[in-house]
N, C-alpha and C. Protein backbone atom coordinates (compact mmCIF):
# COMPACT_ATOMS: atom_id res chain seq x y z
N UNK A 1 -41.60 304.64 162.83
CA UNK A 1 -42.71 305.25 163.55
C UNK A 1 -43.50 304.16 164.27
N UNK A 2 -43.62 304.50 165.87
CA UNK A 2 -44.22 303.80 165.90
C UNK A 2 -45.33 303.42 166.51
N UNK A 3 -46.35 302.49 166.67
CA UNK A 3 -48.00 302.62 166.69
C UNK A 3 -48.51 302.96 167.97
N UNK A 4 -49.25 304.20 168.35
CA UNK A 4 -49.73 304.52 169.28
C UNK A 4 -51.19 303.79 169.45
N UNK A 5 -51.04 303.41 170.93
CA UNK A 5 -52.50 302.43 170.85
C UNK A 5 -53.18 303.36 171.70
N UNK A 6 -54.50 303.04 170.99
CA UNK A 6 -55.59 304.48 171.59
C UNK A 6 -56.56 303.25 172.12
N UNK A 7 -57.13 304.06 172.98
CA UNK A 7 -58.13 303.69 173.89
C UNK A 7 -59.64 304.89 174.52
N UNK A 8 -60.79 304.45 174.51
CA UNK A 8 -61.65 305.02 174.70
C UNK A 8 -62.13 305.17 176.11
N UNK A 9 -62.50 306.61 176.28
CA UNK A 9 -63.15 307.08 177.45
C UNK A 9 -64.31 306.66 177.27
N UNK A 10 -64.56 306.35 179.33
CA UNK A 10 -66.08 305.28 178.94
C UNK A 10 -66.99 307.01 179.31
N UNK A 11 -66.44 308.21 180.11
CA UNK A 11 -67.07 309.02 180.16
C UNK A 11 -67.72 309.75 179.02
N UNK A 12 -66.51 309.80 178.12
CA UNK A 12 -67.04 311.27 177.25
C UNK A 12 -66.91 310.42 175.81
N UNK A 13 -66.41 309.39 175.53
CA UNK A 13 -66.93 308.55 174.27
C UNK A 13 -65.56 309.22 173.72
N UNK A 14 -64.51 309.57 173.54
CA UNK A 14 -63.40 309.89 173.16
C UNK A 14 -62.22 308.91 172.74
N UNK A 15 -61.97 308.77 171.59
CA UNK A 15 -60.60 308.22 171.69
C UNK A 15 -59.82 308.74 171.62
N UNK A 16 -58.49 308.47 172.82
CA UNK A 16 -57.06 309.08 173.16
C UNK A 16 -56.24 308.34 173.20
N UNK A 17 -54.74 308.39 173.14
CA UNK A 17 -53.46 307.70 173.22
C UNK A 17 -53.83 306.99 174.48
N UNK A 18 -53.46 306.44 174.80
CA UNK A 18 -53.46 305.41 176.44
C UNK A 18 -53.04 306.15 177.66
N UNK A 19 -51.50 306.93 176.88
CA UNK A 19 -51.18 307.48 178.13
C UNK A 19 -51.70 309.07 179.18
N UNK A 20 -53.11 309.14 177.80
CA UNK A 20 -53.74 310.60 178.26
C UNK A 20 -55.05 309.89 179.56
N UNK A 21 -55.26 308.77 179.31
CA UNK A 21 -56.06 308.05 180.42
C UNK A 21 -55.77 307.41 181.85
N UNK A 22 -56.40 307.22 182.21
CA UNK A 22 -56.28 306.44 183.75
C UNK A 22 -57.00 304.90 183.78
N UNK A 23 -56.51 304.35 184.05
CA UNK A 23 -57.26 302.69 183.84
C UNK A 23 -57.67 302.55 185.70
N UNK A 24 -58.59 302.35 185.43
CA UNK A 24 -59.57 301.45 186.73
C UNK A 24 -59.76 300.12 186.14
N UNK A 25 -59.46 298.85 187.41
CA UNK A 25 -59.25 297.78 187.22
C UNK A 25 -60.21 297.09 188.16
N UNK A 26 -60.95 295.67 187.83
CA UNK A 26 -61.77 295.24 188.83
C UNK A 26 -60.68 294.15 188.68
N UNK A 27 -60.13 293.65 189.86
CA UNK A 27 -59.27 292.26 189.80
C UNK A 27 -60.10 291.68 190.01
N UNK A 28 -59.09 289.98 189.68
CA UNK A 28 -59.86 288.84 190.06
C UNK A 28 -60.41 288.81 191.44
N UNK A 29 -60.14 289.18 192.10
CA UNK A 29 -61.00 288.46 193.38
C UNK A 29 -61.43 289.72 194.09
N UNK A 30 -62.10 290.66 192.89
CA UNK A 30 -63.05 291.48 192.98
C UNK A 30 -62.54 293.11 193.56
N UNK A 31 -61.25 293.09 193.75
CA UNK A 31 -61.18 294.46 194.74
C UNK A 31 -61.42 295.54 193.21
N UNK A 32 -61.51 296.97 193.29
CA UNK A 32 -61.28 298.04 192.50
C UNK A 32 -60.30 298.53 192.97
N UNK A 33 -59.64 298.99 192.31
CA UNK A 33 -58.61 299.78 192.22
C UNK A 33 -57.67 300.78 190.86
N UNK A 34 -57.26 301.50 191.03
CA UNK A 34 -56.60 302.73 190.21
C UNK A 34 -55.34 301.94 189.79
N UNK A 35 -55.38 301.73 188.37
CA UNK A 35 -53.93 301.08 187.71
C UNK A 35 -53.11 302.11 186.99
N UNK A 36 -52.03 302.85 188.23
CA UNK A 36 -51.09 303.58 187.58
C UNK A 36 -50.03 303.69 186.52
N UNK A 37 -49.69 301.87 186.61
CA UNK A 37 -49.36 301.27 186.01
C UNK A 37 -49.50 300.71 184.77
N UNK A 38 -50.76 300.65 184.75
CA UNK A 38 -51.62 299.96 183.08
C UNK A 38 -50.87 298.57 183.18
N UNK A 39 -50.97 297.83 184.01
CA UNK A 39 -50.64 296.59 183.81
C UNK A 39 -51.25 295.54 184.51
N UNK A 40 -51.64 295.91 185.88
CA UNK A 40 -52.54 294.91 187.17
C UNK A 40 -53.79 293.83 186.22
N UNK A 41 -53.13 292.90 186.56
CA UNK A 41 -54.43 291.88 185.70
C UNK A 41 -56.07 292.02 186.17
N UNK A 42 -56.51 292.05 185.77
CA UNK A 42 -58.30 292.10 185.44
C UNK A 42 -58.68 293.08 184.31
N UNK A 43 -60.33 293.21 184.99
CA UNK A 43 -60.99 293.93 183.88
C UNK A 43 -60.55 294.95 183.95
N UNK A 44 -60.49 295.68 182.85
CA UNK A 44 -60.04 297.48 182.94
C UNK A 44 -61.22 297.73 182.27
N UNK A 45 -60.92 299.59 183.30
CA UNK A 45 -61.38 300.63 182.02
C UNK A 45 -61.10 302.08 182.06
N UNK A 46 -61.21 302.56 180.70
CA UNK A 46 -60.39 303.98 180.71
C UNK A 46 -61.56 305.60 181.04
N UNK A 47 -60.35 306.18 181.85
CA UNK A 47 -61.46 307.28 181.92
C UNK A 47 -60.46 308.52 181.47
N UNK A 48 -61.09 309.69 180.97
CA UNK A 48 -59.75 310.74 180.50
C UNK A 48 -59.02 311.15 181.77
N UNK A 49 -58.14 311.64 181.63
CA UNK A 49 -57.87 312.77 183.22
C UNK A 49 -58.27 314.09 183.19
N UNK A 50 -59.97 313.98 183.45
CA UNK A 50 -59.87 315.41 183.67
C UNK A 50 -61.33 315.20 184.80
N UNK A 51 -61.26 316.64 185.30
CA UNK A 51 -62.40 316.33 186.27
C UNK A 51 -63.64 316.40 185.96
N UNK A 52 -64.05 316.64 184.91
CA UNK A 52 -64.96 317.07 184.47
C UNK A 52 -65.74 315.02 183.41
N UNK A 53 -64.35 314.69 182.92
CA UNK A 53 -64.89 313.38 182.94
C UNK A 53 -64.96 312.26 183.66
N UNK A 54 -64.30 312.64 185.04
CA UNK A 54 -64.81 311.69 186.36
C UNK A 54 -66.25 312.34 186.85
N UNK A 55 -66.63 313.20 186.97
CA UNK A 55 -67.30 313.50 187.73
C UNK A 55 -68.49 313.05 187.15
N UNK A 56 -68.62 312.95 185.43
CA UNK A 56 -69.47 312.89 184.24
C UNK A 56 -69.37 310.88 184.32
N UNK A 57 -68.39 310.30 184.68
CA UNK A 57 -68.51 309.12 185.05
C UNK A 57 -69.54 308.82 186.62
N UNK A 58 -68.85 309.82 187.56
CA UNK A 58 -69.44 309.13 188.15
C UNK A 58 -71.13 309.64 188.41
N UNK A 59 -71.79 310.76 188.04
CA UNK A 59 -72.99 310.62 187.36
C UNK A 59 -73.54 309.72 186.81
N UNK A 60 -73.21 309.17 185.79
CA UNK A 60 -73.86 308.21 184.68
C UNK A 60 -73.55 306.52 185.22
N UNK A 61 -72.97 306.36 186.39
CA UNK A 61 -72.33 305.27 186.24
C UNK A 61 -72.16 304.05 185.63
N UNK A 62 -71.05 304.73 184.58
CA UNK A 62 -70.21 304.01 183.64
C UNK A 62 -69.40 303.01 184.44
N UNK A 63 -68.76 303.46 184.97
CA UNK A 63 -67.79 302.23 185.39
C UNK A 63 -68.60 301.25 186.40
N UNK A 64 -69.36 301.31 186.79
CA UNK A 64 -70.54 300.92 187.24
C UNK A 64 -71.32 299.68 186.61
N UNK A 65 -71.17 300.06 185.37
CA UNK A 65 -71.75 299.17 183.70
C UNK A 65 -70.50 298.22 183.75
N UNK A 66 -69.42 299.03 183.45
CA UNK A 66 -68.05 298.56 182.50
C UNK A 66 -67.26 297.51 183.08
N UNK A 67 -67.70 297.92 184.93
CA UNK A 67 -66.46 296.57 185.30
C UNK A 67 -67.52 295.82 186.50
N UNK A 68 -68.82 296.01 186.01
CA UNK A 68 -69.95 294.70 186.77
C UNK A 68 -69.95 294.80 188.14
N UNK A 69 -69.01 295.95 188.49
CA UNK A 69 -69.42 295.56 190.41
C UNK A 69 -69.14 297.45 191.03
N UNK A 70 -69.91 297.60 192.30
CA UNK A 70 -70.28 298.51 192.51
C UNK A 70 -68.89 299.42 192.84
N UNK A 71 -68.91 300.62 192.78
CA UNK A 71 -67.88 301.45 192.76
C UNK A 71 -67.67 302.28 194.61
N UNK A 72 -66.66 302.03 195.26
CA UNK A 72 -66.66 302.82 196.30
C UNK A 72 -66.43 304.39 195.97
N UNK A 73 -66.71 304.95 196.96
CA UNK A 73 -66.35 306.30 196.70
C UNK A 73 -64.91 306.93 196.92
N UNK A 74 -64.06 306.00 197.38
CA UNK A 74 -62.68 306.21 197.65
C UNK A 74 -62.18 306.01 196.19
N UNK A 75 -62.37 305.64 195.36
CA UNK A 75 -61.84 305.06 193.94
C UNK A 75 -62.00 306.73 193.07
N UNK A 76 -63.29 307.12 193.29
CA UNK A 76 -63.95 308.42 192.66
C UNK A 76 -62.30 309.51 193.22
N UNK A 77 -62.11 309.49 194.58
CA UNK A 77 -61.27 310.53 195.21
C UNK A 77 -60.07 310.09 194.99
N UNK A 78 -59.32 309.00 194.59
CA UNK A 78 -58.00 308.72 194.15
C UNK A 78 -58.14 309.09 192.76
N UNK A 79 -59.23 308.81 192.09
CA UNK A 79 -58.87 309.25 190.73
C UNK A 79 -59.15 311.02 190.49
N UNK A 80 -59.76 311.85 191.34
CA UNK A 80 -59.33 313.35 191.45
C UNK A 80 -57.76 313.27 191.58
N UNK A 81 -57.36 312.82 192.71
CA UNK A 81 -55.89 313.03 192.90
C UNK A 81 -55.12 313.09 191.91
N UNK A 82 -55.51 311.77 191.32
CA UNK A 82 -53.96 311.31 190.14
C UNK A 82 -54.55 312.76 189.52
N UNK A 83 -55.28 313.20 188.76
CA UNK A 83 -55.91 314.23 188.10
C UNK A 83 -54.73 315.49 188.40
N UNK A 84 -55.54 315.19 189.71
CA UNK A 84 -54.73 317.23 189.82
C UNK A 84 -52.99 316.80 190.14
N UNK A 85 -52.37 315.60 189.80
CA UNK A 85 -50.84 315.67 190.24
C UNK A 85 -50.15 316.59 189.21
């Protein structure tokens, strides 16, 4: 058996398997971007997939806190997308 690594929503305070999340990444030389992958080096952070905890992110701005630099609004609308695929 073997070990599922869980990770927390910065929206709704939840811990889930990894692969029920979406990782937002601030790279090194600052861009944001959506890690489909779970692998792109920098800071991460997890949000659930649902719309209700992006939207609850981007209210409160959490990721805002979590990865130190300001959030475009194109990041908010790629992460609906992956959502509704």
């Amino acid at each position: 058996m073997r070990k599922i690594p869980l990770r927390k929503c910065l929206a709704t305070q939840e811990q889930l398997p990894k692969k029920e999340l979406i990782r937002i990444v601030r790279s090194v030389d600052g861009k944001v971007l959506v890690d489909k992958t779970g692998k792109v080096n920098g800071r991460g952070a997890y949000l659930k997939k649902s719309i209700d905890a992006i939207a609850l992110a981007k209210k409160t701005n959490v990721l805002r806190r979590a990865l130190e630099c300001e959030i475009p609004d194109s990041i908010y609308t790629e992460l609906l997308e992956v959502v509704n695929e």
